[in-house]
N, C-alpha and C. Protein backbone atom coordinates (compact mmCIF):
# COMPACT_ATOMS: atom_id res chain seq x y z
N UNK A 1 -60.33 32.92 -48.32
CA UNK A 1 -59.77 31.91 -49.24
C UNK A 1 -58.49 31.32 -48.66
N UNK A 2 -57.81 32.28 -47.78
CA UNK A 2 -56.39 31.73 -47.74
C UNK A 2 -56.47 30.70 -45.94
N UNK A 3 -57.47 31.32 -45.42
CA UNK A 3 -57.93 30.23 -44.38
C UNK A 3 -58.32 29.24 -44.61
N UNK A 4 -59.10 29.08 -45.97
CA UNK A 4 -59.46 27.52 -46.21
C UNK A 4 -58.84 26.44 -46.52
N UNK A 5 -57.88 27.03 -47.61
CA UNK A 5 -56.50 26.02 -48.02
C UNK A 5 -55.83 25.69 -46.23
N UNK A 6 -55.40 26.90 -45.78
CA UNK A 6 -54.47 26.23 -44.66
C UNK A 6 -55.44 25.19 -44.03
N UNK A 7 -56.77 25.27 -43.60
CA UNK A 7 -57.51 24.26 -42.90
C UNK A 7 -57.26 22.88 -43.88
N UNK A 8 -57.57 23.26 -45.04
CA UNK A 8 -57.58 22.05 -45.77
C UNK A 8 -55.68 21.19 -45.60
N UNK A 9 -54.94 21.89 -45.98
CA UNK A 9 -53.68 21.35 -45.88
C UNK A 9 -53.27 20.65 -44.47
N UNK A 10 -53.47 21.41 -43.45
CA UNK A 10 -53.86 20.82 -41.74
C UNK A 10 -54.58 19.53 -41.97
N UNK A 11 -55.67 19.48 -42.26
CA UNK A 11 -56.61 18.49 -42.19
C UNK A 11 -56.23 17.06 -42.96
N UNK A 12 -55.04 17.41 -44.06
CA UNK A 12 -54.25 16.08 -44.75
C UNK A 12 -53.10 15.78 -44.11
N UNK A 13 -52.38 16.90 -43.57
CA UNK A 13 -51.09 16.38 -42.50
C UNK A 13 -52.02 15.47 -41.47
N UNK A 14 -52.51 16.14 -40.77
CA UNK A 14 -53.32 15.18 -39.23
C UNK A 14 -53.95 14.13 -39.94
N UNK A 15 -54.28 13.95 -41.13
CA UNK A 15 -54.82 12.51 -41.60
C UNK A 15 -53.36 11.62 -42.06
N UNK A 16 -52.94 11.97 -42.45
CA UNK A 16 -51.51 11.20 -42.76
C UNK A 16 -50.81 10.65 -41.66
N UNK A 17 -50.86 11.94 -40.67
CA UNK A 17 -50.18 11.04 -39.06
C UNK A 17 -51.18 10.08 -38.95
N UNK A 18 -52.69 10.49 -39.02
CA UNK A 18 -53.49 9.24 -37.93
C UNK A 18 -53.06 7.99 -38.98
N UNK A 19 -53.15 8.06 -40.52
CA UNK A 19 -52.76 6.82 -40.79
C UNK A 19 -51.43 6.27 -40.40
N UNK A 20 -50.16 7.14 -40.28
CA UNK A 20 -49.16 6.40 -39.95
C UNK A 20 -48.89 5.57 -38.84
N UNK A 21 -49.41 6.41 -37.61
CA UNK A 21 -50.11 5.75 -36.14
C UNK A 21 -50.80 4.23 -36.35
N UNK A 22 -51.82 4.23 -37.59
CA UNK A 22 -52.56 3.12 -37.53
C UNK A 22 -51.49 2.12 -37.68
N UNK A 23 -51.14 2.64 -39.26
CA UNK A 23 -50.44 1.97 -39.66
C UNK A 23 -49.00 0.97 -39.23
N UNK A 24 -48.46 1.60 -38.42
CA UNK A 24 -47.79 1.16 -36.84
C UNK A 24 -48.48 0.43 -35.90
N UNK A 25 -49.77 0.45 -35.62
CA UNK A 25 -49.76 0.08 -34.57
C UNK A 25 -50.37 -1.48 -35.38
N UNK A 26 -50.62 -1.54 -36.12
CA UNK A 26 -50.74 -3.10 -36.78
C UNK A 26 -49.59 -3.79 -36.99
N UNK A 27 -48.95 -3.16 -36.88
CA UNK A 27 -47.16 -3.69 -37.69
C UNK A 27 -46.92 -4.76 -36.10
N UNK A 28 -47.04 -3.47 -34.81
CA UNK A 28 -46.47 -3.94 -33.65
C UNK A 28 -47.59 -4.13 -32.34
N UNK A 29 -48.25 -5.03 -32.26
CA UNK A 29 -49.36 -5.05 -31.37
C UNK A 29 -48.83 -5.00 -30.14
N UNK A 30 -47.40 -4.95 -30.02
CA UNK A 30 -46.81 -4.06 -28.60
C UNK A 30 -47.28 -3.20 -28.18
N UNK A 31 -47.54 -2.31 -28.96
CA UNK A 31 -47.30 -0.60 -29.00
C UNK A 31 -49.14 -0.77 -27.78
N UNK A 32 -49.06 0.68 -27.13
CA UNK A 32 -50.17 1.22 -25.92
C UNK A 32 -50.74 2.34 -26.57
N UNK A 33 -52.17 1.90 -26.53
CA UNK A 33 -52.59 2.92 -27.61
C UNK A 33 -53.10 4.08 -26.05
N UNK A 34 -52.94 5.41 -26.06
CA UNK A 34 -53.76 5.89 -24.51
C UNK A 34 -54.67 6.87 -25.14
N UNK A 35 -56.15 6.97 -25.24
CA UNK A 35 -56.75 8.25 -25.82
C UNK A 35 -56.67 9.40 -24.27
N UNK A 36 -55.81 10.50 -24.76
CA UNK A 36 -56.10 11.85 -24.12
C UNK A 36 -56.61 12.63 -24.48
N UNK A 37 -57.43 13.19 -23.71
CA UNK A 37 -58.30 14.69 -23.88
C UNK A 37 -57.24 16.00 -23.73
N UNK A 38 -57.30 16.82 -24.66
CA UNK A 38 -56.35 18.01 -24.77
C UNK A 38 -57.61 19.09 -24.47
N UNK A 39 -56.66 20.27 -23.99
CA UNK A 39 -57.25 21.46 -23.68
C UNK A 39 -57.83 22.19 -24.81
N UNK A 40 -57.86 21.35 -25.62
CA UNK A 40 -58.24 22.28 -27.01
C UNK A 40 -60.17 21.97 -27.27
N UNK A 41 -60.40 22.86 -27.70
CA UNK A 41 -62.08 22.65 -27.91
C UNK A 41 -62.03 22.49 -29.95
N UNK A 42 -63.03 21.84 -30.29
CA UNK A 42 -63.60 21.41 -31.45
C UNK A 42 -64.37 22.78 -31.65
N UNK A 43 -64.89 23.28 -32.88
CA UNK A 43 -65.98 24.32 -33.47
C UNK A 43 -67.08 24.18 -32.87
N UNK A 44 -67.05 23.49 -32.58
CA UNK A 44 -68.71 22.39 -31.74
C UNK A 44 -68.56 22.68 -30.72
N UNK A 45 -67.44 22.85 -29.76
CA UNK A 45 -67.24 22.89 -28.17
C UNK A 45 -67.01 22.10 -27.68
N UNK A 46 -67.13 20.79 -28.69
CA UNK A 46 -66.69 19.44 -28.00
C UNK A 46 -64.70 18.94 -27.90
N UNK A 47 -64.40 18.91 -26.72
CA UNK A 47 -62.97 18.74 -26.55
C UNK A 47 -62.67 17.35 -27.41
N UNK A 48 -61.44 18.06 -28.32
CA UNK A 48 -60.74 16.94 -29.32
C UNK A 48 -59.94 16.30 -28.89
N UNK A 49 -60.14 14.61 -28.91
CA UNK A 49 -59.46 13.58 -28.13
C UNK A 49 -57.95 13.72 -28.92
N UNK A 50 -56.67 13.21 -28.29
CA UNK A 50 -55.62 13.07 -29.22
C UNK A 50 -55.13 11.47 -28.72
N UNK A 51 -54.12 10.99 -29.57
CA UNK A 51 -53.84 9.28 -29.55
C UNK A 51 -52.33 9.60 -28.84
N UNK A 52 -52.26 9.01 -27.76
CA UNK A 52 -50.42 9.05 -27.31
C UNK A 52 -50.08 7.86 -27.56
N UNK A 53 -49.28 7.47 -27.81
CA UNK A 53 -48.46 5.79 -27.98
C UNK A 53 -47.17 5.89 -27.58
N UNK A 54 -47.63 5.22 -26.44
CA UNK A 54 -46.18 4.87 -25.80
C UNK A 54 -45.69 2.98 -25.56
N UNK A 55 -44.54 3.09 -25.95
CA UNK A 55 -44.10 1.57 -26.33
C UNK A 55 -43.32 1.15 -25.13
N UNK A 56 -44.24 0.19 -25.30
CA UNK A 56 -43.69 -0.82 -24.27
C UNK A 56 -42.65 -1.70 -24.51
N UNK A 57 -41.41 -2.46 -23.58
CA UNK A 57 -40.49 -3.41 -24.15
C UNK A 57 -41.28 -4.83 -24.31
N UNK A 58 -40.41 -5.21 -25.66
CA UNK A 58 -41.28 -6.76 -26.11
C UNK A 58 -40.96 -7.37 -25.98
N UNK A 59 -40.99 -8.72 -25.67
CA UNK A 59 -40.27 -10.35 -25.38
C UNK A 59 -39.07 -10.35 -26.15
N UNK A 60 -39.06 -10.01 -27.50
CA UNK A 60 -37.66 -9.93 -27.92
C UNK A 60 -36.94 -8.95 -27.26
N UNK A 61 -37.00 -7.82 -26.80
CA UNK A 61 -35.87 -6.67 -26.28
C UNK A 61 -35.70 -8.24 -24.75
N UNK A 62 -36.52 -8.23 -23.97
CA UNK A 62 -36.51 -8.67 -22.84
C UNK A 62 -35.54 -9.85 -22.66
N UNK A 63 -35.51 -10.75 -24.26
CA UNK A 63 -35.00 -12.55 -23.89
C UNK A 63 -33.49 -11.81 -24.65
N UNK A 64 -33.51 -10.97 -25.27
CA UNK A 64 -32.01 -10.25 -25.67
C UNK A 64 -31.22 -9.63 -24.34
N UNK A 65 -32.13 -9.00 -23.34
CA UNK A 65 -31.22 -8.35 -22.00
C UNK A 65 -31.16 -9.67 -21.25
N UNK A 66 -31.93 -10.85 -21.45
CA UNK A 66 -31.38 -11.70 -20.42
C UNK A 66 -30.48 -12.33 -21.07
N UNK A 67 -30.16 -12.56 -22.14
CA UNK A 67 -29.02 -13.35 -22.53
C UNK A 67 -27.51 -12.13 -22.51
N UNK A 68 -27.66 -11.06 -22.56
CA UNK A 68 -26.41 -10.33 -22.30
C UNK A 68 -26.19 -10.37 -20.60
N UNK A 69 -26.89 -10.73 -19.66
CA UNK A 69 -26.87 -10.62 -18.08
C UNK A 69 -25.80 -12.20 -18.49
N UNK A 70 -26.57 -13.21 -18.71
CA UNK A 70 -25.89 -14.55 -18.56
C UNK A 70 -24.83 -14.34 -19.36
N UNK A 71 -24.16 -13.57 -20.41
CA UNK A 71 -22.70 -13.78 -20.84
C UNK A 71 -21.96 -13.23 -19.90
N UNK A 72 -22.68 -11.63 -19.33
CA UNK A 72 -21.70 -10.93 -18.07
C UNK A 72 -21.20 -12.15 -17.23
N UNK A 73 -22.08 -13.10 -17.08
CA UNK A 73 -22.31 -13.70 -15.57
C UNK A 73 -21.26 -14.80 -15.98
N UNK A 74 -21.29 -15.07 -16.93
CA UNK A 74 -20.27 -16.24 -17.20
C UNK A 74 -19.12 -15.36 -17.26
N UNK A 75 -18.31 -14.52 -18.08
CA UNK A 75 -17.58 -13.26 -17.70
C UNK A 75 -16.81 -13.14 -16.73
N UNK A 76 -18.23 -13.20 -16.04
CA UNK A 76 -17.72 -12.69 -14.35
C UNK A 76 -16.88 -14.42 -13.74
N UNK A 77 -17.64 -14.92 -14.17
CA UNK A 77 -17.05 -16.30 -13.34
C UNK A 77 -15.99 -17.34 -13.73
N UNK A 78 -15.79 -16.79 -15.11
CA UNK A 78 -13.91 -17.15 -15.60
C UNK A 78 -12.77 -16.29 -15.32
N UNK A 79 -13.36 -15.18 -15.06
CA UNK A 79 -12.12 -14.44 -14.30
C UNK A 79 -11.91 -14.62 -12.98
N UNK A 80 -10.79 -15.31 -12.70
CA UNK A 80 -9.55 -15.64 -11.25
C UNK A 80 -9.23 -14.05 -10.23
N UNK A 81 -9.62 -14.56 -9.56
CA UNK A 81 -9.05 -13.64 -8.51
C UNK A 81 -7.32 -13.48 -8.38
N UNK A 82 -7.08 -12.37 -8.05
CA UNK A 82 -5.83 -12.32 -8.00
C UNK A 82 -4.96 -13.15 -6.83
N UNK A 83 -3.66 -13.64 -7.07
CA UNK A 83 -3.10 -14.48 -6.55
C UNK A 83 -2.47 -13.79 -5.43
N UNK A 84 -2.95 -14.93 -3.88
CA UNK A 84 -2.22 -14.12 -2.83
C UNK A 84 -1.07 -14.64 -2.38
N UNK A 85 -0.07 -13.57 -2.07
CA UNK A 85 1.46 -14.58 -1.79
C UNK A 85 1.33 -14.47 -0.02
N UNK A 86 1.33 -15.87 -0.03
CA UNK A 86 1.56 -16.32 1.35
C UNK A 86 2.00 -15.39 2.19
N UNK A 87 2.17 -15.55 3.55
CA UNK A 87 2.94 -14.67 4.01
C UNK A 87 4.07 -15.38 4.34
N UNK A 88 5.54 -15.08 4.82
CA UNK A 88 6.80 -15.97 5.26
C UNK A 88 6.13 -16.25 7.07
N UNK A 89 6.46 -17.14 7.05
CA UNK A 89 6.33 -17.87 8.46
C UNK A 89 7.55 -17.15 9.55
N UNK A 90 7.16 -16.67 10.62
CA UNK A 90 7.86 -15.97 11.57
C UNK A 90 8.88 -16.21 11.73
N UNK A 91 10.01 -15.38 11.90
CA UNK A 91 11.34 -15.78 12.15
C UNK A 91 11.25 -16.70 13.64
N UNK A 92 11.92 -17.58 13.62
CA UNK A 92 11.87 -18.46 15.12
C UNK A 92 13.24 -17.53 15.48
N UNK A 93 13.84 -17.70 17.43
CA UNK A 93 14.38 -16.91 17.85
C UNK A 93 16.06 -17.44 17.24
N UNK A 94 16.12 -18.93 17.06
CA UNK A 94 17.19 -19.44 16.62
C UNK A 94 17.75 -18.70 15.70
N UNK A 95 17.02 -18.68 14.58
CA UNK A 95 17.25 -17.43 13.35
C UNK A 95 17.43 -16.15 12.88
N UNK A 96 16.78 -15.55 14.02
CA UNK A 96 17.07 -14.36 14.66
C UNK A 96 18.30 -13.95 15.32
N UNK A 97 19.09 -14.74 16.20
CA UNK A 97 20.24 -14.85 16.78
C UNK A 97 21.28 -15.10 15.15
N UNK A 98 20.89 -16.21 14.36
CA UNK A 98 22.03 -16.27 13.38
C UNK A 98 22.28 -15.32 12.81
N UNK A 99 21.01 -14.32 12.53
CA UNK A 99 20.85 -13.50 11.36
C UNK A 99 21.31 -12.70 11.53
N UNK A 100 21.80 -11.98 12.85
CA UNK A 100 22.14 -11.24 13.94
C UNK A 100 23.85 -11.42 13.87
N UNK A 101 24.17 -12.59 14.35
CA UNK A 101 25.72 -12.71 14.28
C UNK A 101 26.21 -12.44 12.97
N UNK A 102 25.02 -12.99 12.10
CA UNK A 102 25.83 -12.71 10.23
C UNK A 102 26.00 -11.50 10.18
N UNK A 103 24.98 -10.41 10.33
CA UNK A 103 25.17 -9.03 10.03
C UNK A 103 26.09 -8.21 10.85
N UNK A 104 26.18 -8.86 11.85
CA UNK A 104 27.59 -8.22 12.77
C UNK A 104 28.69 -8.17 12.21
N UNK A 105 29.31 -9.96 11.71
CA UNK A 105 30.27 -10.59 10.94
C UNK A 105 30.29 -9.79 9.93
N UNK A 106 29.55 -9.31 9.16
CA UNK A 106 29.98 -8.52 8.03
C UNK A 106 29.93 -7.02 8.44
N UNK A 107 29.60 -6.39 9.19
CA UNK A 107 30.16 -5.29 9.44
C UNK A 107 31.04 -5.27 10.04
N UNK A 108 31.85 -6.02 10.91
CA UNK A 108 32.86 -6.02 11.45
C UNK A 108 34.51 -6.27 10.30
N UNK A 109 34.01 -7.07 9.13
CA UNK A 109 34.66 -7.33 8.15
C UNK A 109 34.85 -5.87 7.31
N UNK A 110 33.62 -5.78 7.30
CA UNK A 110 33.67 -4.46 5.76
C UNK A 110 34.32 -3.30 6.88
N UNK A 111 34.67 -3.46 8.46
CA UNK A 111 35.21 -1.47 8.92
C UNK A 111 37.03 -2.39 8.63
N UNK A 112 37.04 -3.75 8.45
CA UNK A 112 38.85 -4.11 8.72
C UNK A 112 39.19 -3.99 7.28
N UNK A 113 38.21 -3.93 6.45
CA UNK A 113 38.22 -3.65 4.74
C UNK A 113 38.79 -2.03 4.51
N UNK A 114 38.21 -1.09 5.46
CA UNK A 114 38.42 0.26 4.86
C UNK A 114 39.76 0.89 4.98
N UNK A 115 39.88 2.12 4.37
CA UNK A 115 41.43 2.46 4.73
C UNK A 115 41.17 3.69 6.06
N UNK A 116 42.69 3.92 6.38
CA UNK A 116 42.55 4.41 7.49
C UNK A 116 42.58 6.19 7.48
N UNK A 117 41.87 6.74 7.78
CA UNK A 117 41.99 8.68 7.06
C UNK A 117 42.32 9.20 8.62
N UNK A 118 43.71 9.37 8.76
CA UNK A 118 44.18 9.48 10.56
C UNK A 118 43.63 11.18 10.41
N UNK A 119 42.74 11.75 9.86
CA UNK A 119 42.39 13.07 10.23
C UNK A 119 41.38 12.70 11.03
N UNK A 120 40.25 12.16 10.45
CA UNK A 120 39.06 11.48 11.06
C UNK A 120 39.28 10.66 12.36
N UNK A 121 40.00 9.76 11.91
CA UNK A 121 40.25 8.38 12.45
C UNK A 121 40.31 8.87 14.34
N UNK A 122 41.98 9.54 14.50
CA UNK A 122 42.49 9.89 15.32
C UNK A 122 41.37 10.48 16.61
N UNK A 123 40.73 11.73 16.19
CA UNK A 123 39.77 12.45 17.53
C UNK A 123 38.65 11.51 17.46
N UNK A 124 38.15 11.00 16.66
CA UNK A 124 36.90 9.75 16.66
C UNK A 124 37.62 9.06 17.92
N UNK A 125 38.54 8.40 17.65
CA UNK A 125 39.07 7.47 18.32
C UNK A 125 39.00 7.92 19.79
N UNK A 126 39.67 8.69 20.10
CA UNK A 126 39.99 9.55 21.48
C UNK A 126 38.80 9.70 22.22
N UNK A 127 37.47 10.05 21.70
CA UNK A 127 36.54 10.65 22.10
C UNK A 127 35.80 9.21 23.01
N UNK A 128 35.55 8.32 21.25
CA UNK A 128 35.41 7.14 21.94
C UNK A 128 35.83 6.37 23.61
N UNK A 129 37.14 6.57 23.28
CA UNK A 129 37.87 5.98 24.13
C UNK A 129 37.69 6.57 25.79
N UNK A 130 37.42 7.64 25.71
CA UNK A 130 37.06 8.76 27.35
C UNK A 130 35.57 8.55 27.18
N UNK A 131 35.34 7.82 26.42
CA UNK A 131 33.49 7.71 26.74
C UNK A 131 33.26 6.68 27.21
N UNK A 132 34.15 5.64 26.50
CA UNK A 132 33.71 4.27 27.48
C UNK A 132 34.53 3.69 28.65
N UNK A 133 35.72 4.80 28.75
CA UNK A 133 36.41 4.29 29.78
C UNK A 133 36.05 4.94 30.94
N UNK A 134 34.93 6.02 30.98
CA UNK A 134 34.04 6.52 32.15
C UNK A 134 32.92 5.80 32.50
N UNK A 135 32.39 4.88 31.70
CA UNK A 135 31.63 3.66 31.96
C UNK A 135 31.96 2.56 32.19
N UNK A 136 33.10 2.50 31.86
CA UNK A 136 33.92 1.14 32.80
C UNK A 136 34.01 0.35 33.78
N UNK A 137 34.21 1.51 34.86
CA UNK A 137 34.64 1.15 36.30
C UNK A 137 33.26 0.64 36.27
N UNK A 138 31.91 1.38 36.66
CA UNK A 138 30.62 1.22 37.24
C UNK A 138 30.24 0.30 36.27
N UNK A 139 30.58 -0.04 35.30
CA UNK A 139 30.18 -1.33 34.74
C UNK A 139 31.01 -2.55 34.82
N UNK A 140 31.90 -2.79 35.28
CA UNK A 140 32.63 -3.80 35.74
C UNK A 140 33.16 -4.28 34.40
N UNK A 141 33.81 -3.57 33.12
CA UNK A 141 34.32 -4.07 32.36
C UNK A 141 35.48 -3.24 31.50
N UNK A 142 36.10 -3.64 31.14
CA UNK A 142 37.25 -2.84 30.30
C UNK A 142 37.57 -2.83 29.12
N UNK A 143 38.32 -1.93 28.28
CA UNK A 143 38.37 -1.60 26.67
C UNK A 143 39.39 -2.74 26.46
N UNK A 144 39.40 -3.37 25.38
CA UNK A 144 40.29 -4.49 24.97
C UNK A 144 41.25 -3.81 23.87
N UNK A 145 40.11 -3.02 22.89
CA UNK A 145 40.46 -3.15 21.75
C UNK A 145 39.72 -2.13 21.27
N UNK A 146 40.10 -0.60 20.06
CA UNK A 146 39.36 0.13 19.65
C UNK A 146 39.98 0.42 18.39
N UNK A 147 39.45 0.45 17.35
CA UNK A 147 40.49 1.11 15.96
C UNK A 147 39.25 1.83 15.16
N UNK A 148 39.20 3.00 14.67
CA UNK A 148 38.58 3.39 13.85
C UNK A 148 39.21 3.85 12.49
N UNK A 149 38.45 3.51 11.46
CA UNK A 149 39.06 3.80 9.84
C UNK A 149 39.04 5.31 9.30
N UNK A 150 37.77 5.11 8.67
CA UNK A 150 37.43 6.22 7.96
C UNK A 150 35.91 6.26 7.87
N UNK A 151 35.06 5.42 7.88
CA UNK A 151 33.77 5.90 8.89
C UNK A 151 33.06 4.96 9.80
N UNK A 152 34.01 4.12 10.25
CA UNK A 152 33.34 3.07 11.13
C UNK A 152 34.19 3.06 12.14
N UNK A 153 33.87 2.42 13.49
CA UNK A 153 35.25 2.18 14.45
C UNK A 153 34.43 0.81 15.12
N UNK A 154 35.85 0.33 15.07
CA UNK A 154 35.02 -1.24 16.37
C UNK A 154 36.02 -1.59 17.39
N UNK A 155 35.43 -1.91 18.27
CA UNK A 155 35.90 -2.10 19.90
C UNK A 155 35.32 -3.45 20.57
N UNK A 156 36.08 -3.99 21.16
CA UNK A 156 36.09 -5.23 22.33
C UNK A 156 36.46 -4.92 23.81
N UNK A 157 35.02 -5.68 24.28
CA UNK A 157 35.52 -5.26 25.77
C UNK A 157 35.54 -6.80 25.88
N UNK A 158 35.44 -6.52 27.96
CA UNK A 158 35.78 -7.87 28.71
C UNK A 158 35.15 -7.39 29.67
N UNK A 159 33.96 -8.25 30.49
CA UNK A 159 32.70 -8.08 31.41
C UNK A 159 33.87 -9.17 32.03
N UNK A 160 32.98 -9.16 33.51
CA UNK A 160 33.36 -10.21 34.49
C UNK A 160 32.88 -11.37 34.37
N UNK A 161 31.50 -10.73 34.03
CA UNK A 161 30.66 -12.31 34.04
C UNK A 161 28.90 -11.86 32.89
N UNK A 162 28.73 -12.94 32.59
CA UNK A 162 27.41 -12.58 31.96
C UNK A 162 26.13 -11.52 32.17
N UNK A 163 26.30 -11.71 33.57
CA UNK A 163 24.98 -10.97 34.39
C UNK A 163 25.59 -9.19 34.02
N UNK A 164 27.01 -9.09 34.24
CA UNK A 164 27.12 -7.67 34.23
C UNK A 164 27.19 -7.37 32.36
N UNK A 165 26.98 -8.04 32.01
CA UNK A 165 27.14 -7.95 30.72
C UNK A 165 25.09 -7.45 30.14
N UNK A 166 24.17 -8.38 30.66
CA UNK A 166 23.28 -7.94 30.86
C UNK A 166 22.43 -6.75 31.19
N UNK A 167 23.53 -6.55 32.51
CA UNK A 167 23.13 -4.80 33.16
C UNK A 167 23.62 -3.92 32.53
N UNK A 168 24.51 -4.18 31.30
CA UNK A 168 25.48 -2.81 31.07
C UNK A 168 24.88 -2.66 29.42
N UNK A 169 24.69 -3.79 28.81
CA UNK A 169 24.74 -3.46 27.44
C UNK A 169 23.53 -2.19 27.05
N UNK A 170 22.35 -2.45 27.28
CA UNK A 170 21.83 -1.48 27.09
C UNK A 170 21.97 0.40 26.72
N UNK A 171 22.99 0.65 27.92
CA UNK A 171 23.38 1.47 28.37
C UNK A 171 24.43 2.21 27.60
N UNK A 172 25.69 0.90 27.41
CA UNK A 172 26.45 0.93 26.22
C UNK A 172 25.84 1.00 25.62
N UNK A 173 25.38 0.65 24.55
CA UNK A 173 23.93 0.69 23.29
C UNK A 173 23.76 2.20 22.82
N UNK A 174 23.21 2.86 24.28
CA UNK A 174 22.88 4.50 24.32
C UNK A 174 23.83 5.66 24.18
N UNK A 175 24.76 5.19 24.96
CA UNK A 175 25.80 5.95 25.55
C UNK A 175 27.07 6.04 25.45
N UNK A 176 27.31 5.26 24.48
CA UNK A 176 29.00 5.02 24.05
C UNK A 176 29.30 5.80 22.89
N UNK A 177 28.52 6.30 22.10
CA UNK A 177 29.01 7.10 21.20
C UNK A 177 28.46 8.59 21.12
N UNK A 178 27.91 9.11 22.67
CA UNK A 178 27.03 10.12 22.55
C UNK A 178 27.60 11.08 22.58
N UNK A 179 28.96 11.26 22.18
CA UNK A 179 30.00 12.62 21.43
C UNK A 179 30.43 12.77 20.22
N UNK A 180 29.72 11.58 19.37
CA UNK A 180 30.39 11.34 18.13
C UNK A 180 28.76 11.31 17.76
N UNK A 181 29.18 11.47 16.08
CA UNK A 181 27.89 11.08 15.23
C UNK A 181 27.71 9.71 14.35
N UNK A 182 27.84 8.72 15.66
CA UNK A 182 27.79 7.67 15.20
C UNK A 182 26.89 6.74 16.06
N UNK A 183 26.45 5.51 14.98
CA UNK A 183 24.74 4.80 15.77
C UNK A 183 25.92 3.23 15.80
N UNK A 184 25.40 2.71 17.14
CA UNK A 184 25.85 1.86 17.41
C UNK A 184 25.26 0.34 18.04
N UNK A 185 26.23 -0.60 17.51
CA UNK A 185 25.68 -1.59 17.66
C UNK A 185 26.57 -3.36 18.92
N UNK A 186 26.23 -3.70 19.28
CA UNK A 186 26.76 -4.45 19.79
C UNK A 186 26.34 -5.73 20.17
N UNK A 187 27.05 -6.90 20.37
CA UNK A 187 26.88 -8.58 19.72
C UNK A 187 27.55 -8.79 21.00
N UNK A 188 27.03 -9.97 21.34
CA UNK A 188 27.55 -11.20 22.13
C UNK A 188 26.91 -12.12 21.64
N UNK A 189 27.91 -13.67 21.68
CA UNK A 189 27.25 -14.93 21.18
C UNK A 189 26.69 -15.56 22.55
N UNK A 190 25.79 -16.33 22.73
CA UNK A 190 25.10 -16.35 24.00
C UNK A 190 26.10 -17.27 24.64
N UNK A 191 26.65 -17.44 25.70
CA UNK A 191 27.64 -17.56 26.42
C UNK A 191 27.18 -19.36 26.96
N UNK A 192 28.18 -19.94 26.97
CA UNK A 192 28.35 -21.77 27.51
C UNK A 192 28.91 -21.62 28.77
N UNK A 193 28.92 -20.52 29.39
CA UNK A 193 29.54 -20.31 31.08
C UNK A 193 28.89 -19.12 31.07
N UNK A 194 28.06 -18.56 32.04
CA UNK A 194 27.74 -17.23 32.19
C UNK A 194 28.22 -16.78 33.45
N UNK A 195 29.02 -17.50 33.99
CA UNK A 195 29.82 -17.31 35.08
C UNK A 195 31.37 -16.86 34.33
N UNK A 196 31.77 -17.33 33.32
CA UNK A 196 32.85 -16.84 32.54
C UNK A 196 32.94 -15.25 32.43
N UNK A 197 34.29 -14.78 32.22
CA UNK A 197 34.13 -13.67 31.25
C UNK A 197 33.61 -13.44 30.56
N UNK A 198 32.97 -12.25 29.33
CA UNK A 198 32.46 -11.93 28.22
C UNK A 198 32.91 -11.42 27.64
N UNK A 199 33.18 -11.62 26.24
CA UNK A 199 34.08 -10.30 25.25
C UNK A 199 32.73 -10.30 24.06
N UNK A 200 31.53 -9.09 24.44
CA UNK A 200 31.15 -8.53 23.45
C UNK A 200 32.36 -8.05 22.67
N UNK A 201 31.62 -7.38 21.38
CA UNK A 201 31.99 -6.62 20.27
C UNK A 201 30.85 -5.56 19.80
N UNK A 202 31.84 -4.54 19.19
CA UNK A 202 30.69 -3.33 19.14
C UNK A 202 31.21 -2.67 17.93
N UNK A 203 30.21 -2.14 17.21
CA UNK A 203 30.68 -1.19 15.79
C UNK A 203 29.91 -0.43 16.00
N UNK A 204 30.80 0.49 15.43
CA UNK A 204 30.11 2.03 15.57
C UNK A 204 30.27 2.76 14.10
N UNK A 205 28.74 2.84 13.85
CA UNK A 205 29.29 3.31 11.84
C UNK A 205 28.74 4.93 12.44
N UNK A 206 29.34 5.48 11.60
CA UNK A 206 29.21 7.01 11.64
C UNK A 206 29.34 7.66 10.53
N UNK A 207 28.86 9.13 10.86
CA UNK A 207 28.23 10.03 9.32
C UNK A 207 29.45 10.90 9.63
N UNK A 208 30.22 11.32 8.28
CA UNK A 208 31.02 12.74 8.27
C UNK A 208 30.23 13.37 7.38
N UNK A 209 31.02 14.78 7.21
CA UNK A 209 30.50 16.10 6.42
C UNK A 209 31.22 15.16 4.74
């Protein structure tokens, strides 16, 4: 008795799906009807077919994804690329030379600006002074002028002539402050006689404790 009800109750669920199935698939003549054969056997022995439905996309899903592609696409094509800043056009050598004398001019200003700390000042000075007056002779030029403050010192020489001014600066450049802890720099304005004398100028900024 109690096997028959369950068959019977089975037998109204699986009729209720097949109608809902039908009932669907009239609604949406989209829908893929596929009959599969299941591993299951019938009382009979005959294998019971089952209905799969699998849905396919419909002209409406399809003309809805192409109209969201064409808003991206418009989207995409009102937004500006980001703005590129030029680059500055190369310094020419003219400008280079000015830019050069300016930054000299003001360091040479800001070491006659500072005050003078004769603790510092004094052995800076000295050291300087036996450093470049051993490069002197073999460079054909002499100390004019040396004062140091409190962390800068600047000095003027006098070359013979342009050419030795050429051979030496470098050297000066390297080697004029290589007892002190100071980085150095040195200027000449390009010379209207290079057969003349030369009076570079030189600053020497330096680090204390």
């Amino acid at each position: 008795m109690k096997t028959l009800v369950v068959a019977i109750v089975a037998g109204s669920i699986s009729g209720a799906i097949g109608s809902i199935v039908l009932a669907r698939l009239r609604q949406d003549p989209e829908l893929e009807v596929k009959p599969v054969t299941t591993g299951r056997s019938s009382p009979a022995g005959e294998a019971r077919p089952s209905i799969v439905v699998s849905l396919s996309p419909t002209k409406a899903d399809d003309t809805r994804t192409d109209e969201r592609l064409e808003r991206l696409e418009r989207m995409a094509s009102r937004v500006e690329p980001p703005a590129t800043v030029p680059a500055p056009p190369p310094e020419s050598a003219e400008e280079a030379l000015r830019r050069h004398a300016e930054e000299h001019h003001a360091k040479w200003i800001a070491h006659e600006r500072e005050t003078i700390d004769n603790r510092w000042a004094g052995p800076t000075e000295r050291k300087l002074d036996a450093q470049l007056s051993s490069m002197a002779g073999a460079g054909n030029f002499k100390v004019t002028h040396l004062d140091c403050r409190s962390r800068s010192c600047a000095a003027e020489l006098e070359f013979g002539s342009y050419d030795d001014y050429q051979r030496q600066w470098p050297h000066l450049l390297h080697s004029a402050a290589a007892d002190t802890r100071c980085g150095t720099e040195i200027w000449l304005a390009p010379p209207s006689d290079p057969l003349m004398a030369q009076a570079p100028t030189m600053i020497f900024e330096c680090e204390r404790d």
